[in-house]
Protein backbone atom coordinates (compact mmCIF):
# COMPACT_ATOMS: atom_id res chain seq x y z
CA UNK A 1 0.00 0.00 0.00
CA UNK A 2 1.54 3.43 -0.60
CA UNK A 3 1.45 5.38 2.52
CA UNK A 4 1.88 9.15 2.95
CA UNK A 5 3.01 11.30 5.44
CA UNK A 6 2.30 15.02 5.27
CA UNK A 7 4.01 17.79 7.02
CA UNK A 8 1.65 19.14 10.12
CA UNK A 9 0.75 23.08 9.64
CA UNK A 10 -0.66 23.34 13.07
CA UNK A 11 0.73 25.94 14.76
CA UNK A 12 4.01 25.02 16.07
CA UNK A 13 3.26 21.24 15.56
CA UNK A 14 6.49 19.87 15.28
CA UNK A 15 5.11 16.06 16.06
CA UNK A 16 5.25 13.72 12.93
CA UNK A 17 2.56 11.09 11.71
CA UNK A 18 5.79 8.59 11.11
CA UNK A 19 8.97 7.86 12.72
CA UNK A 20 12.02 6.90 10.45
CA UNK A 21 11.90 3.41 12.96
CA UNK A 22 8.08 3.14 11.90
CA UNK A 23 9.29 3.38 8.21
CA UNK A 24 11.86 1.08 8.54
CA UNK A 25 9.05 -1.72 9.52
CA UNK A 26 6.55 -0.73 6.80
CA UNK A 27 9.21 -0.86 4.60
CA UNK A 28 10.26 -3.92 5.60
CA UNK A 29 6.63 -5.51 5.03
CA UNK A 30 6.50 -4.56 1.39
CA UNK A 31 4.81 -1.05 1.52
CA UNK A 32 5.38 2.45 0.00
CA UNK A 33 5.96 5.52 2.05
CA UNK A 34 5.77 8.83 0.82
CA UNK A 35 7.00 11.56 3.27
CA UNK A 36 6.42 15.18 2.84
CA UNK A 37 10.59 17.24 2.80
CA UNK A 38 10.83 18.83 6.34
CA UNK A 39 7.85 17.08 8.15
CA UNK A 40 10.29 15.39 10.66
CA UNK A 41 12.66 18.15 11.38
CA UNK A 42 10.43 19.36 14.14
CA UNK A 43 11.26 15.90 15.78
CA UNK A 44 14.75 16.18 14.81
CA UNK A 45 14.34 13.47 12.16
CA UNK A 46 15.99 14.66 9.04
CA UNK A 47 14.80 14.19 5.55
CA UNK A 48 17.58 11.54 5.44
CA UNK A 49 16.80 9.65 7.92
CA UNK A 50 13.63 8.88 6.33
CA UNK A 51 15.60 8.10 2.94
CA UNK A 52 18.22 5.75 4.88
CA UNK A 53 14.83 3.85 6.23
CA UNK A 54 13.54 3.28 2.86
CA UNK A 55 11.09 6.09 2.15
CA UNK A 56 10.75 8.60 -0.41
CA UNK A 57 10.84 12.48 0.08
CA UNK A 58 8.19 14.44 -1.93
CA UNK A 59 8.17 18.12 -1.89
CA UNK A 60 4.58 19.05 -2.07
CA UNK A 61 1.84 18.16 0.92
CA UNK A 62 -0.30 16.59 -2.66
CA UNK A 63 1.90 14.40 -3.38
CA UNK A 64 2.02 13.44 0.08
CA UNK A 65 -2.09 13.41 0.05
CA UNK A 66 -2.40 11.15 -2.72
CA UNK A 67 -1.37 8.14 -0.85
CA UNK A 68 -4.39 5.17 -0.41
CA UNK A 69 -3.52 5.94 3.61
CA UNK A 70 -2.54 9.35 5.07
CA UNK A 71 -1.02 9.07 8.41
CA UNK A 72 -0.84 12.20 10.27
CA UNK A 73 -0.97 13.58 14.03
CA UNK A 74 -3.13 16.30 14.09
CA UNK A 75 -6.51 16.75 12.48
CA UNK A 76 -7.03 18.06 8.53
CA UNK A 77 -7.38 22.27 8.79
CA UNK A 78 -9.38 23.95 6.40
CA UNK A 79 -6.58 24.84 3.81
CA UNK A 80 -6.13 20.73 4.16
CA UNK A 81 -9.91 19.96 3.34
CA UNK A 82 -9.70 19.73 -0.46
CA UNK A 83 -6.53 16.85 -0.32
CA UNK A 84 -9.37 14.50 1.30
CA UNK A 85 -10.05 11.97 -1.11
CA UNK A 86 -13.12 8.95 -1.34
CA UNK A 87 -10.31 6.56 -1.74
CA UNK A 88 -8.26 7.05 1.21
CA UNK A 89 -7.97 6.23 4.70
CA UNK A 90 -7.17 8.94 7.24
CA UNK A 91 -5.51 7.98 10.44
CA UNK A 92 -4.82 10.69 12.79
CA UNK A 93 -6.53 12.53 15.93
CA UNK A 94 -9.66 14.24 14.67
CA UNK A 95 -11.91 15.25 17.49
CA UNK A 96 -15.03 15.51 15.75
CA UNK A 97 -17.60 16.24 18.31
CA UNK A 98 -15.65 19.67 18.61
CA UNK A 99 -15.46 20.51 14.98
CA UNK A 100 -18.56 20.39 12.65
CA UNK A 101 -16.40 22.17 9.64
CA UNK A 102 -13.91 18.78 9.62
CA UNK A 103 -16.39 16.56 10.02
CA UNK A 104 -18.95 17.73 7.27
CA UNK A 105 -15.25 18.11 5.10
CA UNK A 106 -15.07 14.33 5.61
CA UNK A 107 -18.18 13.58 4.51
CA UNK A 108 -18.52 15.77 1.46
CA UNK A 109 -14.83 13.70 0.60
CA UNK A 110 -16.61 10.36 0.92
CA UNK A 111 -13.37 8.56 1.94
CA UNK A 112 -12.41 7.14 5.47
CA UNK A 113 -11.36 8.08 8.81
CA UNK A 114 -10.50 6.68 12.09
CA UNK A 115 -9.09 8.59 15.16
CA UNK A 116 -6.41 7.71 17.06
CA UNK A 117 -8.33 9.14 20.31
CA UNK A 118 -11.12 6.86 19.62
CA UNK A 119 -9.31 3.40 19.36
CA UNK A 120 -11.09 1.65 22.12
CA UNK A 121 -9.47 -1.72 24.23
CA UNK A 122 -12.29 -3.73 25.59
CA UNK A 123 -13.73 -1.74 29.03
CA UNK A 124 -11.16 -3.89 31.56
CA UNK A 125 -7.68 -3.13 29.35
CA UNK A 126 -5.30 -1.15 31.78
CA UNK A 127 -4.83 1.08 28.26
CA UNK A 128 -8.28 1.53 27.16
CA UNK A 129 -7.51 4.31 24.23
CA UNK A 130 -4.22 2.93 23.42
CA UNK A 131 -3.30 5.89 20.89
CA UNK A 132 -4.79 8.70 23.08
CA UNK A 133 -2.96 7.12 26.26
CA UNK A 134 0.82 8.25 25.33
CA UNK A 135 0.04 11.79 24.97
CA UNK A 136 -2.62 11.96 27.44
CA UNK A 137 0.57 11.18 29.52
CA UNK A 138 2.54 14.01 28.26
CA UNK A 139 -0.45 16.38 28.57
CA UNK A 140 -1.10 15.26 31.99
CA UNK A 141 2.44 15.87 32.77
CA UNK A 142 3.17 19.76 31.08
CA UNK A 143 -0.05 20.90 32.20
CA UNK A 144 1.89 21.05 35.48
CA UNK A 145 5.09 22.11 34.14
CA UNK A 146 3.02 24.97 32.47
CA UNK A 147 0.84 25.88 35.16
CA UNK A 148 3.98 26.56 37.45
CA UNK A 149 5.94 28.63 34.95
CA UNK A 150 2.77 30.53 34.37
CA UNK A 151 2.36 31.48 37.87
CA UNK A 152 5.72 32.97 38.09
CA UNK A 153 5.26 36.95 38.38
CA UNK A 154 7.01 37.86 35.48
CA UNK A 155 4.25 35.62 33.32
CA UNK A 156 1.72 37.98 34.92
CA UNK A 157 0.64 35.03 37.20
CA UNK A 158 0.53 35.18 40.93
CA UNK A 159 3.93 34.57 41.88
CA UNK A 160 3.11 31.65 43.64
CA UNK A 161 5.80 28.61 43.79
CA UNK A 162 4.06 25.54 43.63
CA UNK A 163 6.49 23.50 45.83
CA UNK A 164 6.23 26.51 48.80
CA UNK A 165 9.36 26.76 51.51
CA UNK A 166 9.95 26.29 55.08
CA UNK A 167 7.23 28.40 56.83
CA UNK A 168 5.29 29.73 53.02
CA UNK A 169 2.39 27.33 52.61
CA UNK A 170 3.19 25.64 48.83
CA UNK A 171 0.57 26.28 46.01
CA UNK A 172 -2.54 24.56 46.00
CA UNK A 173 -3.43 22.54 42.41
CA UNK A 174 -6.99 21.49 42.07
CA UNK A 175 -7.77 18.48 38.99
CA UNK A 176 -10.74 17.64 37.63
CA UNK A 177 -10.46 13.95 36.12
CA UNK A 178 -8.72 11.71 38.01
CA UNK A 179 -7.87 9.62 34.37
CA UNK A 180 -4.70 9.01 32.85
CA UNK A 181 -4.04 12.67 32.49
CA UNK A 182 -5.41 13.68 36.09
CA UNK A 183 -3.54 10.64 37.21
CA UNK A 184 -0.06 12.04 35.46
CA UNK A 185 -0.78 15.60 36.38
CA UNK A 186 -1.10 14.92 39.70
CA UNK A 187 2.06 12.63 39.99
CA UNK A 188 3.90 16.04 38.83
CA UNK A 189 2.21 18.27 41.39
CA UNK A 190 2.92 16.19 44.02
CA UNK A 191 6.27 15.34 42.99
CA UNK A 192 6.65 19.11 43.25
CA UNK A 193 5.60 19.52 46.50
CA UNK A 194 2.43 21.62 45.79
CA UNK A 195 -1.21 20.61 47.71
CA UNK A 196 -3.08 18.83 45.19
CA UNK A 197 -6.73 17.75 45.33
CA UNK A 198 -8.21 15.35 42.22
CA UNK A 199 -11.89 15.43 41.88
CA UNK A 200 -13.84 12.52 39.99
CA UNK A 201 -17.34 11.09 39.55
CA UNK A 202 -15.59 7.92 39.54
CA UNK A 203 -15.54 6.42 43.52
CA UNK A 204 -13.65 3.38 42.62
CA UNK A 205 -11.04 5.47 40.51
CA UNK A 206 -10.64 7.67 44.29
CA UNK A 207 -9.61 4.23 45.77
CA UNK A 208 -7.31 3.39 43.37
CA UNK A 209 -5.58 6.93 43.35
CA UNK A 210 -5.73 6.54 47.11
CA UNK A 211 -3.85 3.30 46.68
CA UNK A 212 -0.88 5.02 44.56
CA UNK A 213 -1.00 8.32 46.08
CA UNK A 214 -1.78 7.68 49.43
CA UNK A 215 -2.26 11.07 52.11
CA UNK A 216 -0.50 13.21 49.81
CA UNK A 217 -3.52 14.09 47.97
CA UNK A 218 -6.90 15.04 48.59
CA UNK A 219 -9.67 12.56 46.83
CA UNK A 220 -12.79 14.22 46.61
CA UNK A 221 -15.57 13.31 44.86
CA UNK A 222 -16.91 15.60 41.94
CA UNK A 223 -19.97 17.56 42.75
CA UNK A 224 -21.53 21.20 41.37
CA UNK A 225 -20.90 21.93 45.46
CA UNK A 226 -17.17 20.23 45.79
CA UNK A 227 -15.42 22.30 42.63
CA UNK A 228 -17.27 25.38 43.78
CA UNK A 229 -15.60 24.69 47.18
CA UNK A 230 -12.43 24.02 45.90
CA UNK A 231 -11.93 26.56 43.08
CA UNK A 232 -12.00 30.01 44.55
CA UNK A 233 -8.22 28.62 46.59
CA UNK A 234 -6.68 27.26 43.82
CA UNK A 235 -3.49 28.42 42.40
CA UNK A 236 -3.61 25.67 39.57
CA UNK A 237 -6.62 24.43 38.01
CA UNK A 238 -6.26 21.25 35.65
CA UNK A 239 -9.54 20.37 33.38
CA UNK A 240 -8.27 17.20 32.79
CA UNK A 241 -12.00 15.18 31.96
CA UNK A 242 -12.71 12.56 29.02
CA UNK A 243 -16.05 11.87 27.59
CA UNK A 244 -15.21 9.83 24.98
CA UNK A 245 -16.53 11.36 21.07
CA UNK A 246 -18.16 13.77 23.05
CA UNK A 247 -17.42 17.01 24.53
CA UNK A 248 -17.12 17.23 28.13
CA UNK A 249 -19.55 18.80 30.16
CA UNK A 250 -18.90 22.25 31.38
CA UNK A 251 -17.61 21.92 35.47
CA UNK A 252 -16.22 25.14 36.37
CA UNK A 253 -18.79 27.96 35.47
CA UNK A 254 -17.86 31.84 35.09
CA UNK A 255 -18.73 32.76 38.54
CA UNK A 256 -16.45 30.26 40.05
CA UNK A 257 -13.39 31.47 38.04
CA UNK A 258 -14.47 35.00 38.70
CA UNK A 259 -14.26 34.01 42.39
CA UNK A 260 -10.12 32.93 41.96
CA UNK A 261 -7.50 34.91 42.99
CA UNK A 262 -6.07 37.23 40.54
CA UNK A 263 -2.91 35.55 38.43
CA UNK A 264 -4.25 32.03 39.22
CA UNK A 265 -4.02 29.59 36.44
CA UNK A 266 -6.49 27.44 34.52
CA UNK A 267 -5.07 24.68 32.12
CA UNK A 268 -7.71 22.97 30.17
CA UNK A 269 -6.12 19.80 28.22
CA UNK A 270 -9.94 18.59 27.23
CA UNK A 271 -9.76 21.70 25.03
CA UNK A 272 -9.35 19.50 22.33
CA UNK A 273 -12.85 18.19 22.56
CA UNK A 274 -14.17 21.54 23.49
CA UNK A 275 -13.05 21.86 27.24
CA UNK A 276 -14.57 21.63 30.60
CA UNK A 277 -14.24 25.46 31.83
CA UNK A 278 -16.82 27.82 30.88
CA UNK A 279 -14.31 30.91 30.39
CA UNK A 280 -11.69 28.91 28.23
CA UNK A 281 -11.92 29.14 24.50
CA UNK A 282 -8.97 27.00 22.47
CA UNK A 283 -5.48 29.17 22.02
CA UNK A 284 -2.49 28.50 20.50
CA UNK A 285 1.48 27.96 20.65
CA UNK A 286 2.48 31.17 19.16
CA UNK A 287 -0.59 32.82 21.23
CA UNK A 288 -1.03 29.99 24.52
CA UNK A 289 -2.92 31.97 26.99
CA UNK A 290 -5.70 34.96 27.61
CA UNK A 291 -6.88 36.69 30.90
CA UNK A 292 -10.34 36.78 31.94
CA UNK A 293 -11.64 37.85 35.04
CA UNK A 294 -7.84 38.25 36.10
CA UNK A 295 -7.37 34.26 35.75
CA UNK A 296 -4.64 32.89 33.13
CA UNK A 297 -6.15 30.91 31.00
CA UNK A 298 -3.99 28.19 28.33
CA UNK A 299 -6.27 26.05 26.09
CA UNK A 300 -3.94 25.11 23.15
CA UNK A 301 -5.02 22.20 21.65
CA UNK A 302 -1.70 20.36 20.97
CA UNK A 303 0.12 20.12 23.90
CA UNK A 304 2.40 17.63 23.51
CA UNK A 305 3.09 19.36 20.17
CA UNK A 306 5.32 21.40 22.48
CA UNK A 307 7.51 18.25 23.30
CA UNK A 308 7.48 16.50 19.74
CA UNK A 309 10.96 14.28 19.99
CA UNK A 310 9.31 12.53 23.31
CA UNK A 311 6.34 12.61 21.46
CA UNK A 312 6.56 11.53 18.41
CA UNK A 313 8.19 8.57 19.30
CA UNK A 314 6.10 7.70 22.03
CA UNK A 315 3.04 7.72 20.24
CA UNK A 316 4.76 5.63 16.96
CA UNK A 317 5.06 2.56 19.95
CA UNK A 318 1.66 2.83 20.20
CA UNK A 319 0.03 3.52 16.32
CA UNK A 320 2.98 1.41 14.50
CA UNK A 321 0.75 -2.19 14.68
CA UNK A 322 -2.65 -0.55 13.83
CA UNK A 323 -0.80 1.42 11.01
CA UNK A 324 0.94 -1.46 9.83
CA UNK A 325 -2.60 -3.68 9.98
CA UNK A 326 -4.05 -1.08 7.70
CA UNK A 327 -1.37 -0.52 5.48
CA UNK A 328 -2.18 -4.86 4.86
CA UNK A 329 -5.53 -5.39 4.98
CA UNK A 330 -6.98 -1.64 4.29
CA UNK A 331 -10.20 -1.01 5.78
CA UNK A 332 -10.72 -4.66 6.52
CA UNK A 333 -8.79 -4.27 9.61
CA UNK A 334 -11.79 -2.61 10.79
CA UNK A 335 -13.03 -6.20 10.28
CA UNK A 336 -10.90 -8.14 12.31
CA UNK A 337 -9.36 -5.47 14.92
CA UNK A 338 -12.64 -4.07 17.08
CA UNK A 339 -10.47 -1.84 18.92
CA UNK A 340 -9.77 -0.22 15.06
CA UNK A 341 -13.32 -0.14 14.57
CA UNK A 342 -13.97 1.56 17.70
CA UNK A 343 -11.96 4.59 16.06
CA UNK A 344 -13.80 4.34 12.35
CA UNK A 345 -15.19 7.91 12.35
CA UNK A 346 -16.05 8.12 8.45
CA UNK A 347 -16.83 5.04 5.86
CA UNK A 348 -17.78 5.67 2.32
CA UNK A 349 -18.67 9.46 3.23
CA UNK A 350 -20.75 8.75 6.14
CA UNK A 351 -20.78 9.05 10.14
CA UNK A 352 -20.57 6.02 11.75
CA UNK A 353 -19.27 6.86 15.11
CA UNK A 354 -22.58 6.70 17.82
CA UNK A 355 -20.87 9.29 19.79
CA UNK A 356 -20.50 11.62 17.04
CA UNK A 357 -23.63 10.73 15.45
CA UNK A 358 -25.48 11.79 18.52
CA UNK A 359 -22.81 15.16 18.76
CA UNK A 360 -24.54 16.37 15.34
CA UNK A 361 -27.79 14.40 14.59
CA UNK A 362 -28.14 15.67 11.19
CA UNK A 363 -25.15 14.74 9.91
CA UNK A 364 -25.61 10.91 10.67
């Protein structure tokens, strides 16, 4: 199968939809691999690395396009939209229940597309999504990072250290999702010395935080009352909630951000899926965060964009078997992989997906 790799325009996207490792294998198994010039620099893979591991450069993101199965990181933007084709197989994060433009560009294409965030293990897998799992790690774990360099004064946040000293109490971070991101986020905050309280609707999820954490974080369950309690203190907030295919309800309203102390922080990593904060619209690299009722807010989408040689090869461990599946049976190993078929968004030009379906009801 020829395979294509296109260079990602999101802003300050420097992940890649292929390693030159990754190549190496599909290589190996008899397939073609078409790699747009430059689209690994950003993960300090060179155009000749890719070469040396058997692929060929092209110099246009068409030729790249034309390939029976596009591999990518991010989803298609709108100067993208016209490359979709009705004989091709997109594999890449989409997030469809937070963009109707993409998802009506799909469908007017009439080809196929699976997401990486939707590839479902059955429910009892320790790594349910196994493709969104990787960089929900990395998310998890900048989102502190961030939060803390954010707060520093000369940011325009509080000036509050998260870790404290002898005789200064240390910052207080509040998370809301106690999932794989929560999980990581909080392993950083703590690590860090800072008080850190998880919230989750999820009681057995609170035991087993409880049983890595122990007392040195506070496991409260999520309530309208418990965030609104917990909010106005916080130095740190983390929206850190999955619903998946849909987007995640809305926890922390206006009123309780405009009751936070002025240079606190809100990170929202669900912003990809439209965010759990009422106040926080999606931002960018170049342009990562906005005040609003004297809060910092950061919503950029791609995160782990920010970290793309970690990244990029982290999340080839985990997409190298379904992409090589596809790139040998095609859309058959939708057939014979349910976890794959979990992710199939778009078949043939139309919505498949019950989340999504139920997202935009007209469209399905």
């Amino acid at each position: 199968m020829d395979i294509g790799v296109p260079r990602e325009i999101k802003d300050k996207e420097y992940r890649v939809g292929l390693s030159p490792s990754t190549v190496r294998t599909l290589v190996a198994a008899g397939h073609r691999v078409q790699v747009e010039t430059l689209a690994g620099t950003g993960s300090r893979f060179t155009d000749e690395a890719y070469e040396q591991a058997g692929a060929t450069i092209v110099l246009s993101p068409e030729a790249a396009w034309e390939a029976e199965l596009v591999v990518k990181v991010k989803e298609p933007l709108p100067q993208e939209y016209s490359f979709l084709k009705a004989d091709q197989i997109l594999f890449t994060y989409l997030h469809l229940a937070a963009c109707r433009p993409l998802t009506e560009a799909l469908l007017r294409a009439g080809g196929q597309a699976i997401a990486y965030e939707s590839v479902e293990l059955p429910q009892n897998s320790t790594h349910r999504f196994p493709l969104l799992t990787p960089m929900s790690v990395i998310a998890g774990r900048l989102s502190v990072q961030i939060g803390a360099q954010l707060l520093l004064r000369s940011q325009g946040g509080s000036g509050v250290l998260l870790s404290g000293v002898p005789g200064v109490r240390p910052g207080q971070v509040v998370i809301l999702g106690g999932g794989v991101v929560g999980t990581e986020a909080a392993r950083i905050a703590i690590g860090l010395g800072a008080q850190v309280t998880v919230l989750d609707i999820n009681v057995e999820r609170l035991g087993e935080l409880e049983a890595l954490f122990g007392a040195r974080v506070q496991l409260l369950y999520s309530t309208r009352d418990s965030i609104a309690a917990c909010i106005p203190t916080a130095d740190l907030v983390i929206g850190a909630v999955l619903v998946p295919g849909r987007r995640p309800p809305i926890l922390v309203s206006r009123e309780m951000v405009e009751a936070m102390g002025p240079g606190s922080v809100i990170v929202d990593v669900a912003v990809d899926q439209g965010g759990c904060v009422e106040t926080l619209r999606p931002t960018s690299h170049s342009q990562p965060t906005y005040l609003d009722s004297g809060v910092i807010h950061y919503g950029v989408p791609n995160m782990p964009g920010a970290v793309p040689w970690t990244a990029t090869q982290a999340l080839n461990n985990s997409t190298a078997p379904y992409v090589l599946q596809l790139a040998q049976e095609g859309l058959g190993a939708c057939q014979h992989n349910q976890a794959l078929a979990r992710g199939l968004m778009v078949q043939a030009g139309k919505l498949v997906h019950p989340e999504v379906q139920a997202v935009f009801p007209d469209l399905a």
